[in-house]
PDB file of N, CA and C in Angstrom:
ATOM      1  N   UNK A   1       0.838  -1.170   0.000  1.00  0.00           N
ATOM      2  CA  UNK A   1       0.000   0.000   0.000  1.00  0.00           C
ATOM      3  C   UNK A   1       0.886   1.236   0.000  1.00  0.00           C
ATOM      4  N   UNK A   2       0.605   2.106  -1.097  1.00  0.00           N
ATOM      5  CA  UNK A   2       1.294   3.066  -1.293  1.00  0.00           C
ATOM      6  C   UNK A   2       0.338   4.590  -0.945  1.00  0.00           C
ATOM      7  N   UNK A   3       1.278   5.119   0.407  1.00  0.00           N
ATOM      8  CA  UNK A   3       0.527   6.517   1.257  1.00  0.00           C
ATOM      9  C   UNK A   3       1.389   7.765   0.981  1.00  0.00           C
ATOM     10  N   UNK A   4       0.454   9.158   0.993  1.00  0.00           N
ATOM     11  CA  UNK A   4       0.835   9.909   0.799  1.00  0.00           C
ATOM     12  C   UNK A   4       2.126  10.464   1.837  1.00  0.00           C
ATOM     13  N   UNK A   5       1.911   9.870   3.057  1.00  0.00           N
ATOM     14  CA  UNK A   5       2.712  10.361   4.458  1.00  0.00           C
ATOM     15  C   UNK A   5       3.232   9.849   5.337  1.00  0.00           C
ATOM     16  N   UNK A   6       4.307   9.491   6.186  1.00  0.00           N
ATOM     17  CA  UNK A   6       4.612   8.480   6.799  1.00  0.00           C
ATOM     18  C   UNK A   6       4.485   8.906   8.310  1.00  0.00           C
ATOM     19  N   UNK A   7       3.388   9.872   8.490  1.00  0.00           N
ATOM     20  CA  UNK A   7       2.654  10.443   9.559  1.00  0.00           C
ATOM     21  C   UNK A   7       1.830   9.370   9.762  1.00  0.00           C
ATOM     22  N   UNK A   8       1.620   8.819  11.226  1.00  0.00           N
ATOM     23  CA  UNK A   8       0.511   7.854  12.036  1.00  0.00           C
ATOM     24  C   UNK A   8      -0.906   7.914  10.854  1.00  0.00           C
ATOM     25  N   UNK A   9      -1.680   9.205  11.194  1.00  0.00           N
ATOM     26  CA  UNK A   9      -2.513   9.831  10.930  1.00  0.00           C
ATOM     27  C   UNK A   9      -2.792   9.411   9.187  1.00  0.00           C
ATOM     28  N   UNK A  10      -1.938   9.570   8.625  1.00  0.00           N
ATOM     29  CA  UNK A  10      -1.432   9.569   6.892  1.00  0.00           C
ATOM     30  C   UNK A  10      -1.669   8.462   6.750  1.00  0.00           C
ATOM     31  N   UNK A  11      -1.144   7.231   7.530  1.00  0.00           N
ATOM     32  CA  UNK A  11      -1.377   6.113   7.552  1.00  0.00           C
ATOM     33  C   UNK A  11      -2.438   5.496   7.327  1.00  0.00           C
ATOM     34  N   UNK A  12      -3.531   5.778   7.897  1.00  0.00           N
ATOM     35  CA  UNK A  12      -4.961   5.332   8.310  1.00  0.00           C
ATOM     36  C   UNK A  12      -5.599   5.990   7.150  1.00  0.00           C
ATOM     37  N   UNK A  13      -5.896   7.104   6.784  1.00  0.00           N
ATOM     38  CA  UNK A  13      -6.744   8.085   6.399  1.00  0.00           C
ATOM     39  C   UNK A  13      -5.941   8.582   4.741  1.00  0.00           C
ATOM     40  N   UNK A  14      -4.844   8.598   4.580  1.00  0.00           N
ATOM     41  CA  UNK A  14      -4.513   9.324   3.415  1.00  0.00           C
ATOM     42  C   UNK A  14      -3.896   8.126   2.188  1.00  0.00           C
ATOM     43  N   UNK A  15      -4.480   7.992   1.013  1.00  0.00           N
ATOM     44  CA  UNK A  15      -4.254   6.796   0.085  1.00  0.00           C
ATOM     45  C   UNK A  15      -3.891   7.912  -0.880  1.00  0.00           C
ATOM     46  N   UNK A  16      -2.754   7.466  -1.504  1.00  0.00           N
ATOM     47  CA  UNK A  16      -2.234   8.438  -2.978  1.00  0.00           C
ATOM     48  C   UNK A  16      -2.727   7.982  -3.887  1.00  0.00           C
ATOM     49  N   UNK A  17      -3.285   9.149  -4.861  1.00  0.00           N
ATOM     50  CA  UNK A  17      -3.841   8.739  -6.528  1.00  0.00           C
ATOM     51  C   UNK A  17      -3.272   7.202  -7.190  1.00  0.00           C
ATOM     52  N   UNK A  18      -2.164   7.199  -7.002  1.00  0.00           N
ATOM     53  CA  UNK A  18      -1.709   5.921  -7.942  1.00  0.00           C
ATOM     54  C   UNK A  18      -2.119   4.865  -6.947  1.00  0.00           C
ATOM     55  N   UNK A  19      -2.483   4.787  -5.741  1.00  0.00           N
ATOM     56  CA  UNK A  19      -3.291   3.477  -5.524  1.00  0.00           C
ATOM     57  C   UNK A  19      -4.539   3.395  -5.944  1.00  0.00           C
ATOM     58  N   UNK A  20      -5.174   4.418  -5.478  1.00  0.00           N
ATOM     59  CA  UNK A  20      -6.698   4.682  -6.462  1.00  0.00           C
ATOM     60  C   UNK A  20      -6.625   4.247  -7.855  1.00  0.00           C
ATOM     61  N   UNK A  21      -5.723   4.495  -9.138  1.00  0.00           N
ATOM     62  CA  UNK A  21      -5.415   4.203 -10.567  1.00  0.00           C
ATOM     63  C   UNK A  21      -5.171   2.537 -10.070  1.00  0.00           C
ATOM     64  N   UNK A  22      -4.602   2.238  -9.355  1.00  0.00           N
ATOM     65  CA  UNK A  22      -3.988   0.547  -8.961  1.00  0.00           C
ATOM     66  C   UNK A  22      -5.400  -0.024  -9.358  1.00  0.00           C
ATOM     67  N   UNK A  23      -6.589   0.362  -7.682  1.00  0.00           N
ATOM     68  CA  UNK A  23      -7.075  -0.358  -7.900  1.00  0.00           C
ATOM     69  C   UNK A  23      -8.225  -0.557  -9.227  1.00  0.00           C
ATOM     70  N   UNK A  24      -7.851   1.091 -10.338  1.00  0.00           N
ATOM     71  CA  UNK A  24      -9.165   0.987 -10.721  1.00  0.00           C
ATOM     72  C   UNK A  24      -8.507  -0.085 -12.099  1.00  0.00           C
ATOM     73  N   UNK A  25      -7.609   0.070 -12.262  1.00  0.00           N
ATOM     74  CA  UNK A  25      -6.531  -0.961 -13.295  1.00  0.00           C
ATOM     75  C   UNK A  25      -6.330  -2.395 -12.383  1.00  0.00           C
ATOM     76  N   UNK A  26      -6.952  -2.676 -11.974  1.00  0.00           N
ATOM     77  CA  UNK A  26      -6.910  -4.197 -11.442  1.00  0.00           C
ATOM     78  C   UNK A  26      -8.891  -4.240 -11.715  1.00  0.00           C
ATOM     79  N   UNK A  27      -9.288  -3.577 -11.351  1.00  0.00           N
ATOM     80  CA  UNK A  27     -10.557  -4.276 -11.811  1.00  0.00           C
ATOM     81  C   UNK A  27     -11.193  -3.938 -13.159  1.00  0.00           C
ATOM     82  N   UNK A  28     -10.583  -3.077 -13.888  1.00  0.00           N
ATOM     83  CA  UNK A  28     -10.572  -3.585 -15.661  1.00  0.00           C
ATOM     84  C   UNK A  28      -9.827  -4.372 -16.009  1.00  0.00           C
ATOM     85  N   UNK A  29      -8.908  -5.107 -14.930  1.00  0.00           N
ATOM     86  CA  UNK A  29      -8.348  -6.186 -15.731  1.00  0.00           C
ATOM     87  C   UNK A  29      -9.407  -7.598 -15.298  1.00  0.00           C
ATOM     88  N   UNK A  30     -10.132  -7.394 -13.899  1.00  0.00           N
ATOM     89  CA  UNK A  30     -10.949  -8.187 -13.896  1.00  0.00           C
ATOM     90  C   UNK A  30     -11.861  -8.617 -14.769  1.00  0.00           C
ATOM     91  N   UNK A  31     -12.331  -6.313 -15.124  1.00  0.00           N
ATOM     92  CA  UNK A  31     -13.972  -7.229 -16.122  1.00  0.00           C
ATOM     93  C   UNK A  31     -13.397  -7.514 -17.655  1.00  0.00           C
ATOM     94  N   UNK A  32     -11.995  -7.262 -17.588  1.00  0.00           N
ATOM     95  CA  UNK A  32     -11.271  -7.615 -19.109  1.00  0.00           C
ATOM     96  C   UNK A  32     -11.334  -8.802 -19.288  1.00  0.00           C
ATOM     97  N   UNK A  33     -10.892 -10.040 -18.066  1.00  0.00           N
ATOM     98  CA  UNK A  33     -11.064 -11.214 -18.388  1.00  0.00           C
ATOM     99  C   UNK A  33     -12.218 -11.957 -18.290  1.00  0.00           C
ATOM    100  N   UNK A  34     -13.098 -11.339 -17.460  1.00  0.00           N
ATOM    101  CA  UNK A  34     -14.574 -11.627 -17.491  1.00  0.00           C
ATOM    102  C   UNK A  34     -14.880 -11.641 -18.682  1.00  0.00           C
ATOM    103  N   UNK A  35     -14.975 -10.804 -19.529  1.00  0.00           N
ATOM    104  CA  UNK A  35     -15.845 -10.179 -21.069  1.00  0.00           C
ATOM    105  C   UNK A  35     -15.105 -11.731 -22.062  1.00  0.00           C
ATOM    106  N   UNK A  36     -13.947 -11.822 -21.983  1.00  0.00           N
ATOM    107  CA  UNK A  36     -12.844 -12.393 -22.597  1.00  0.00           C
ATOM    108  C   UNK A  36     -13.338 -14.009 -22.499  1.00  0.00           C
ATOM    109  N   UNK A  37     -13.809 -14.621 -21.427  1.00  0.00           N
ATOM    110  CA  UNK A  37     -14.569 -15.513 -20.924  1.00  0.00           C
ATOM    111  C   UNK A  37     -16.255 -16.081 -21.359  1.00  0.00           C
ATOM    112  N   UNK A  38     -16.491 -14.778 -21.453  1.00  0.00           N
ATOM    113  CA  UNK A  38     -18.035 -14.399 -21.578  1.00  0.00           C
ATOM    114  C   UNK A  38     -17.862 -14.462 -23.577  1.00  0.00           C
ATOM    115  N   UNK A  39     -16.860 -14.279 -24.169  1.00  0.00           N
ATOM    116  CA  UNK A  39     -16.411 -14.236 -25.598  1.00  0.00           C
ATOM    117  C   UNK A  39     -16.184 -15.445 -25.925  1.00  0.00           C
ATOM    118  N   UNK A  40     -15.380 -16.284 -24.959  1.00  0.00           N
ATOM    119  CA  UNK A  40     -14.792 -17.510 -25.708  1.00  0.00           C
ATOM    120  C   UNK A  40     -15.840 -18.675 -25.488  1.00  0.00           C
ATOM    121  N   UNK A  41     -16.764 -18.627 -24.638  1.00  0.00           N
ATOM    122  CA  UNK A  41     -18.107 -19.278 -24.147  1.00  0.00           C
ATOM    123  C   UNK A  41     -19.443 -19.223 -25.654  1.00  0.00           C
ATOM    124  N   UNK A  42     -18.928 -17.956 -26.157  1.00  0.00           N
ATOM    125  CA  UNK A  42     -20.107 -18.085 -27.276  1.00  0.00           C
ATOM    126  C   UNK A  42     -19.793 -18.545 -28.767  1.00  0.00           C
ATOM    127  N   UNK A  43     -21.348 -19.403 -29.290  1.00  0.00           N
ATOM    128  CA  UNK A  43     -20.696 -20.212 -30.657  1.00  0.00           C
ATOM    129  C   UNK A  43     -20.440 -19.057 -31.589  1.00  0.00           C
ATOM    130  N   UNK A  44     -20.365 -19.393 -32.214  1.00  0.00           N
ATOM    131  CA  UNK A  44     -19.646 -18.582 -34.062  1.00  0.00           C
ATOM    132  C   UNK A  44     -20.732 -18.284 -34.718  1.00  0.00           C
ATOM    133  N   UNK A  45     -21.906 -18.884 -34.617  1.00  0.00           N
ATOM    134  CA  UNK A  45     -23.310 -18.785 -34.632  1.00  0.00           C
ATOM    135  C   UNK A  45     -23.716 -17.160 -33.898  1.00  0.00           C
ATOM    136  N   UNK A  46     -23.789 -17.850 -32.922  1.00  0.00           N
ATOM    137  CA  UNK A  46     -23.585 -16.159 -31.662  1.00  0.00           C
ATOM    138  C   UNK A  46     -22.927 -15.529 -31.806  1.00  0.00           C
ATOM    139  N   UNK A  47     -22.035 -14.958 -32.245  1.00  0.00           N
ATOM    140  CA  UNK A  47     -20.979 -14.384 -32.445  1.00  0.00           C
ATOM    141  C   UNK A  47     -21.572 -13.199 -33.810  1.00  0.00           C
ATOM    142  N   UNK A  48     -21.904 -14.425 -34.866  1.00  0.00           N
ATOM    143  CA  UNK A  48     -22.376 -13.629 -35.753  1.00  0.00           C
ATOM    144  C   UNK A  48     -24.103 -12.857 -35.707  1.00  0.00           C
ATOM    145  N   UNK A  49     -24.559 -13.522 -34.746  1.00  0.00           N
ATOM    146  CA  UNK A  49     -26.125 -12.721 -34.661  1.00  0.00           C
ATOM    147  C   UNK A  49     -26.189 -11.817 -34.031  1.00  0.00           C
ATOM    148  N   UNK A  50     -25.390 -11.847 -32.631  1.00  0.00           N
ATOM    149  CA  UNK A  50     -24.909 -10.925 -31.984  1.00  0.00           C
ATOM    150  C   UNK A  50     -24.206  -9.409 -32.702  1.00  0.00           C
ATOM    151  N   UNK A  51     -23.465  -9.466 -33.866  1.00  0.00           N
ATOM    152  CA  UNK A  51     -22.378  -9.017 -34.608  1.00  0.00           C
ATOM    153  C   UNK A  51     -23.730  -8.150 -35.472  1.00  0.00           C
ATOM    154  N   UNK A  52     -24.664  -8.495 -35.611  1.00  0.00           N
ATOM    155  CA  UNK A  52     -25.494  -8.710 -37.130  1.00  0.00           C
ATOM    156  C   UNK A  52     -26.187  -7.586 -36.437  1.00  0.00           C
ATOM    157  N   UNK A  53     -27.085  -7.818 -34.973  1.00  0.00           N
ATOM    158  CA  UNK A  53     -27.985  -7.537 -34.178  1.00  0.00           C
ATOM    159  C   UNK A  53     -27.771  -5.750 -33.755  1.00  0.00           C
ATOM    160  N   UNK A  54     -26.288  -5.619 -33.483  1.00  0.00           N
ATOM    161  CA  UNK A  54     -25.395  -4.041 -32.950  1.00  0.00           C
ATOM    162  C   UNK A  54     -24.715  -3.777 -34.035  1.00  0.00           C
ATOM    163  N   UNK A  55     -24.219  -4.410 -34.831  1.00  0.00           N
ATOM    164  CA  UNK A  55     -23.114  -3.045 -35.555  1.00  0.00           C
ATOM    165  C   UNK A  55     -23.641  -2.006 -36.030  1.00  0.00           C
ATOM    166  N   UNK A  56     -22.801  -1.233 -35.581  1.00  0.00           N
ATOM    167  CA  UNK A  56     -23.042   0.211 -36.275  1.00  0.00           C
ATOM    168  C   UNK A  56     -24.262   0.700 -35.616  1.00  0.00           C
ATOM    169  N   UNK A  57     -25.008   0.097 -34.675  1.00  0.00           N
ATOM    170  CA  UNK A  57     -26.446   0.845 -33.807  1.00  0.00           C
ATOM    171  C   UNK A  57     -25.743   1.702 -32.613  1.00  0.00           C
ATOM    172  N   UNK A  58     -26.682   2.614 -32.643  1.00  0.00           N
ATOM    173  CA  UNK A  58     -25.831   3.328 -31.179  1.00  0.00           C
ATOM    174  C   UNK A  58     -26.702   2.652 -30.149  1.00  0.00           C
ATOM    175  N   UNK A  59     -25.027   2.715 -28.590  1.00  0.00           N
ATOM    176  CA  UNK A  59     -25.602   1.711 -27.355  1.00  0.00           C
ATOM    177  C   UNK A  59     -26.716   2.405 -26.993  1.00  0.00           C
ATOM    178  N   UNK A  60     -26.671   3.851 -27.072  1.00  0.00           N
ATOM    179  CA  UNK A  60     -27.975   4.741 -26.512  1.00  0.00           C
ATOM    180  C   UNK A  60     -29.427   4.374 -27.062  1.00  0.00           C
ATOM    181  N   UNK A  61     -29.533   4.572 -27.894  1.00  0.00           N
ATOM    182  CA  UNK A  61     -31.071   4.635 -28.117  1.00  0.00           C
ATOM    183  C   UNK A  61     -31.232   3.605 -29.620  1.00  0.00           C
ATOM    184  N   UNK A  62     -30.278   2.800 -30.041  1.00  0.00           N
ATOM    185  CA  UNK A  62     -30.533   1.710 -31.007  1.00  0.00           C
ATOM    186  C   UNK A  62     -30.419   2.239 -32.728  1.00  0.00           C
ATOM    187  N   UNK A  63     -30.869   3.239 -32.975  1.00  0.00           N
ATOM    188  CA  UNK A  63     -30.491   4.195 -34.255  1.00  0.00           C
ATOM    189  C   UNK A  63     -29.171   3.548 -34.908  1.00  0.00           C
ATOM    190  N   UNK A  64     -29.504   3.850 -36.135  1.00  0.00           N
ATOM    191  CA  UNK A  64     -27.962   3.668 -37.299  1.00  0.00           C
ATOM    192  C   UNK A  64     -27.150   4.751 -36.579  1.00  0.00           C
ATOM    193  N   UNK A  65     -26.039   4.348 -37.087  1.00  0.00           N
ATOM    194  CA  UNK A  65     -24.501   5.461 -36.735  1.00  0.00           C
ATOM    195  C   UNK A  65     -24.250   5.261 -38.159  1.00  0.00           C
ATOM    196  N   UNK A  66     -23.732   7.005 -38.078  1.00  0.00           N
ATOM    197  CA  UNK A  66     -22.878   6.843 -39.562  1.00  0.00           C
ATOM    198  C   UNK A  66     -21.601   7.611 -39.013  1.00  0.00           C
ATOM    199  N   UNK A  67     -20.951   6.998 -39.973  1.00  0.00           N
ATOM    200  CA  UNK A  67     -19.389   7.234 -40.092  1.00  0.00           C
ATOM    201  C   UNK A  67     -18.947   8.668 -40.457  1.00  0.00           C
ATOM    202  N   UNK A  68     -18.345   9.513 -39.677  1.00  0.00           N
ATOM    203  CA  UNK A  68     -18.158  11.263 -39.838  1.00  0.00           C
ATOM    204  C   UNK A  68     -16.591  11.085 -39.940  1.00  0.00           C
ATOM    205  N   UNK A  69     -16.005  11.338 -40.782  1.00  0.00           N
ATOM    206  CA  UNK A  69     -14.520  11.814 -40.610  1.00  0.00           C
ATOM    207  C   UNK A  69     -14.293  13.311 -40.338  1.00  0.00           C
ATOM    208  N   UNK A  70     -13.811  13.323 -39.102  1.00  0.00           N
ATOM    209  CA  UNK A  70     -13.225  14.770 -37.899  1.00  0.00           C
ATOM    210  C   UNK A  70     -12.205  14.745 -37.972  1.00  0.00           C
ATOM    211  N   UNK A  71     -11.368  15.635 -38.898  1.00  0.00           N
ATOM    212  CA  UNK A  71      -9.459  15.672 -38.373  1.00  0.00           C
ATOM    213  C   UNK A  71      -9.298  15.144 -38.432  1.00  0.00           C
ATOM    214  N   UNK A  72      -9.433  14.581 -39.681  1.00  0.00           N
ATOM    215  CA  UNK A  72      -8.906  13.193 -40.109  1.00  0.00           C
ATOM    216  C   UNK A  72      -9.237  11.629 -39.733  1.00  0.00           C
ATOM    217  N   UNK A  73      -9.758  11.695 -38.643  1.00  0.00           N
ATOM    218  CA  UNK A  73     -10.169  10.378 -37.532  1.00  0.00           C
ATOM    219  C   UNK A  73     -11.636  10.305 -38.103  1.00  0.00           C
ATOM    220  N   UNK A  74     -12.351   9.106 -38.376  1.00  0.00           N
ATOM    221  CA  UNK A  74     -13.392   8.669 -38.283  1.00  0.00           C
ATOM    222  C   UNK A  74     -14.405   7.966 -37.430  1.00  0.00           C
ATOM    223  N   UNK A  75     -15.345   8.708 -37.557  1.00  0.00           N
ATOM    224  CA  UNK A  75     -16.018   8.624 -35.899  1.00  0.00           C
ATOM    225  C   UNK A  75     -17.387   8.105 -35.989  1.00  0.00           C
ATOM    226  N   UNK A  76     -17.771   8.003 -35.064  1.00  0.00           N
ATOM    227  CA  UNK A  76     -19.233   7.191 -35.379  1.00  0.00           C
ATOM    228  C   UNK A  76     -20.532   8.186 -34.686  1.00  0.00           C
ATOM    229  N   UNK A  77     -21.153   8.421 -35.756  1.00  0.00           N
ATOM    230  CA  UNK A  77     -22.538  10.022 -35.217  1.00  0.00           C
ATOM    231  C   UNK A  77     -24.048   9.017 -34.986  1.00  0.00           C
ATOM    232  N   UNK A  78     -24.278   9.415 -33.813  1.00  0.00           N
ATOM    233  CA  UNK A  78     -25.661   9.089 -34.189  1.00  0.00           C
ATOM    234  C   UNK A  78     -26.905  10.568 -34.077  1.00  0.00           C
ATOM    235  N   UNK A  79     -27.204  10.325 -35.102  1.00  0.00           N
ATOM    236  CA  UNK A  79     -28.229  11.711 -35.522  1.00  0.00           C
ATOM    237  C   UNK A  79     -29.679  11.566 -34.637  1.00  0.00           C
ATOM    238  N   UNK A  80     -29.627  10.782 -33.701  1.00  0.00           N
ATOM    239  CA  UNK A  80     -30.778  10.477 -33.332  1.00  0.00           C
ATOM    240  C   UNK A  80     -31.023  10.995 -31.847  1.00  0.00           C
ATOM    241  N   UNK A  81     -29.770  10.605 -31.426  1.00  0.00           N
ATOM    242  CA  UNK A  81     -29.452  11.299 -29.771  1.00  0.00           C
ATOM    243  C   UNK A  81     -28.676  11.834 -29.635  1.00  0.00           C
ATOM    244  N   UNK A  82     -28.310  11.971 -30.557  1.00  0.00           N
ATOM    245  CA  UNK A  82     -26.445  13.459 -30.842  1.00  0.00           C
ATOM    246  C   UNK A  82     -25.307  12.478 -30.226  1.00  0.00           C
ATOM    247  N   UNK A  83     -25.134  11.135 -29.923  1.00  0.00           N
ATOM    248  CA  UNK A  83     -23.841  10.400 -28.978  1.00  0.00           C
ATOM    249  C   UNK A  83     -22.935  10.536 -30.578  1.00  0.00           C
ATOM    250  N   UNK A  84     -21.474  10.430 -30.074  1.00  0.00           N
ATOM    251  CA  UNK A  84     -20.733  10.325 -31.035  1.00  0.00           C
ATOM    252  C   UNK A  84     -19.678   9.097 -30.344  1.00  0.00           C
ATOM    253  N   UNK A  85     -19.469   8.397 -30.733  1.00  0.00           N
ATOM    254  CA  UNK A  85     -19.151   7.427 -30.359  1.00  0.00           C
ATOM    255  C   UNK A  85     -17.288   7.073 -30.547  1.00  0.00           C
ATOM    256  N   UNK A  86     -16.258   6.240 -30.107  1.00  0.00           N
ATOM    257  CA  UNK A  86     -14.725   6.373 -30.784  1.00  0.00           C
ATOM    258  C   UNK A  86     -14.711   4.879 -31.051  1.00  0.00           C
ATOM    259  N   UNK A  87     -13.900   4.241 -31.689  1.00  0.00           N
ATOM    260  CA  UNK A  87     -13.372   3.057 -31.868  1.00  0.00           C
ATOM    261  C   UNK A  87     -12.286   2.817 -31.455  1.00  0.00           C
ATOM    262  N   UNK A  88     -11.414   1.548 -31.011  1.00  0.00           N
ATOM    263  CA  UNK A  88     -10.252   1.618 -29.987  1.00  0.00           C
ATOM    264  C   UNK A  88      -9.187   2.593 -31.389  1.00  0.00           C
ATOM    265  N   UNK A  89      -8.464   3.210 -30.241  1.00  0.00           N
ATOM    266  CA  UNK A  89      -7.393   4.099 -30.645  1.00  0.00           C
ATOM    267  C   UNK A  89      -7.553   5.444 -31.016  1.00  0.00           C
ATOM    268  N   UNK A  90      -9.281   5.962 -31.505  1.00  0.00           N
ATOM    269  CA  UNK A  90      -9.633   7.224 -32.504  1.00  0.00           C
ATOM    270  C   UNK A  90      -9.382   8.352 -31.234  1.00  0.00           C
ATOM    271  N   UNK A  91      -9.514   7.971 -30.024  1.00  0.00           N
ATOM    272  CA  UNK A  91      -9.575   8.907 -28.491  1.00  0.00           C
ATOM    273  C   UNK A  91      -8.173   9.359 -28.846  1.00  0.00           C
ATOM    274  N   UNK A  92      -6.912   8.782 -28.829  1.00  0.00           N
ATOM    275  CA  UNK A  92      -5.504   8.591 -28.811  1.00  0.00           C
ATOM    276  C   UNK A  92      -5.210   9.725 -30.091  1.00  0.00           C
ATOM    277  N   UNK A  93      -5.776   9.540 -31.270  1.00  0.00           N
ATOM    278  CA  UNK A  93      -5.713  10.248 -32.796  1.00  0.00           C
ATOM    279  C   UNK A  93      -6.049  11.878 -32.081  1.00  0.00           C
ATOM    280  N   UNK A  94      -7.387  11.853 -31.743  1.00  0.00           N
ATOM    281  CA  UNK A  94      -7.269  12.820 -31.573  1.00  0.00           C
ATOM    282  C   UNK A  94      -6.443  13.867 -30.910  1.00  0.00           C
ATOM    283  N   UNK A  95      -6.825  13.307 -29.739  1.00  0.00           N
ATOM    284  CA  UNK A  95      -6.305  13.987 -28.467  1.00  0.00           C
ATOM    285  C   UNK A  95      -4.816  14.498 -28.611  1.00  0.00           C
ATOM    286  N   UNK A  96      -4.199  14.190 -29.640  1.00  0.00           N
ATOM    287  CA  UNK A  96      -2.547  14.440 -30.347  1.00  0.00           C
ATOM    288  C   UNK A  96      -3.202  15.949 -31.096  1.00  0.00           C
ATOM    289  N   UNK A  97      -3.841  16.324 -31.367  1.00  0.00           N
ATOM    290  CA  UNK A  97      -4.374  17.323 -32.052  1.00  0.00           C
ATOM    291  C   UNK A  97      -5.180  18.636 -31.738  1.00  0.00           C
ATOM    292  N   UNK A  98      -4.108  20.017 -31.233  1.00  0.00           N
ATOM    293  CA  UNK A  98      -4.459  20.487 -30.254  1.00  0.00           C
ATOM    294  C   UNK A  98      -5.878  21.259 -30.590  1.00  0.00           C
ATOM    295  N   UNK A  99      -6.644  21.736 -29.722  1.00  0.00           N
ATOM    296  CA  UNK A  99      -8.072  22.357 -29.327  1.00  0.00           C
ATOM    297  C   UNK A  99      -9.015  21.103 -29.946  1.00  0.00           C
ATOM    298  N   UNK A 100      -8.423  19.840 -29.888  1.00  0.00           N
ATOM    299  CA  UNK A 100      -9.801  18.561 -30.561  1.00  0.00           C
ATOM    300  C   UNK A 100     -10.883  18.619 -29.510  1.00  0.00           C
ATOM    301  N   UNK A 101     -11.098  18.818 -28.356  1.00  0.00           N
ATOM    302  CA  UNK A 101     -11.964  18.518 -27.595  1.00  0.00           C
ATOM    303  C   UNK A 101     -13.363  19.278 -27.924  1.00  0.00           C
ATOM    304  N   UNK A 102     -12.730  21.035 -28.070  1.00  0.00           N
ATOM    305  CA  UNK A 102     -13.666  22.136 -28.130  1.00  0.00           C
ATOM    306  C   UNK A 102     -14.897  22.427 -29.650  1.00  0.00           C
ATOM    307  N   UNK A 103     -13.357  21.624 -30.482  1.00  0.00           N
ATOM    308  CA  UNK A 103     -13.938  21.439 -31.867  1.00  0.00           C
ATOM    309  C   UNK A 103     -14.988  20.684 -31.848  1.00  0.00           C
ATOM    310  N   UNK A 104     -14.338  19.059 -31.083  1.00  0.00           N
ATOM    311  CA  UNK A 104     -15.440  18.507 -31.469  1.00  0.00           C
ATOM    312  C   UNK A 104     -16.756  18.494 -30.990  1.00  0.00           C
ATOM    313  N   UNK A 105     -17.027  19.605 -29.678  1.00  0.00           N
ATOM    314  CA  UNK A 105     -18.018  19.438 -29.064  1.00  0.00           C
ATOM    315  C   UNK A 105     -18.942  21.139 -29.703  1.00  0.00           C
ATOM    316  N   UNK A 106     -18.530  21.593 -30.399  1.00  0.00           N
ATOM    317  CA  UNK A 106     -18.860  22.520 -31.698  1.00  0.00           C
ATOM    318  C   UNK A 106     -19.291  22.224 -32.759  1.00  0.00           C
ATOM    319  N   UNK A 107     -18.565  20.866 -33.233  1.00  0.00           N
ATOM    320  CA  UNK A 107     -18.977  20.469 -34.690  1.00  0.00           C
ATOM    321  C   UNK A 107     -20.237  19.260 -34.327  1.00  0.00           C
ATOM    322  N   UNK A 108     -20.383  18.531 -33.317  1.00  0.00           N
ATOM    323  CA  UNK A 108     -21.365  17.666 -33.519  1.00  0.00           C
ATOM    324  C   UNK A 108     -22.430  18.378 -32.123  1.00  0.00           C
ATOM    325  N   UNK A 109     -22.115  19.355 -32.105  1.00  0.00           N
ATOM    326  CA  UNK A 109     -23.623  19.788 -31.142  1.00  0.00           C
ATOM    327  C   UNK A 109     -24.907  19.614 -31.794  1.00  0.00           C
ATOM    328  N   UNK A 110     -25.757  19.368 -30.978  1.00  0.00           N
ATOM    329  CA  UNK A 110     -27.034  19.710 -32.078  1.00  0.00           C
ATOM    330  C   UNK A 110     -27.545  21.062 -32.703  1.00  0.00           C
TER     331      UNK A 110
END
């Protein structure tokens, strides 16, 4: 256990950020292998109805997503509840690209 203070007091009562990050990176590695489990459990059958059933729907309200290219990165809009959605890595693209946040919450407002 890693503390901010090696005061009595510090001891009991004071936990530093990077144990907080510890534990929250130990239990996405939990529900990582959970999901991973919950993946290798289903047929190829399932896999594909499942696959057939969500792509491209937004988790919010079920609507098509269409594909918006922002600064280059391609993103997923849904016109139905305004969510804009990332695919692994598009967070990373951006975020290299300074004022992306302000833009993008300008360009896909309603």
């Amino acid at each position: 256990m890693r503390l901010t203070s090696t005061s009595p007091r510090a001891n009991k009562e004071a936990v530093s950020v990077d144990e907080g990050e510890q534990d929250i990176r130990e239990e996405l590695s939990r529900r990582r292998a959970a999901r991973e489990r919950d993946q290798d459990e289903l047929t190829a059958e399932e896999r594909a109805r499942l696959r057939a059933l969500h792509w491209m729907r937004c988790p919010k309200c079920g609507l098509w997503l269409d594909e918006i290219t922002f600064r280059g990165v391609k993103v997923d809009k849904c016109f139905g509840c305004g969510g804009v959605y990332l695919d692994d890595g598009e967070l990373e693209q951006l975020a290299g690209k300074p004022g992306w946040f302000e833009a993008m919450r300008l360009y896909f407002s309603r």
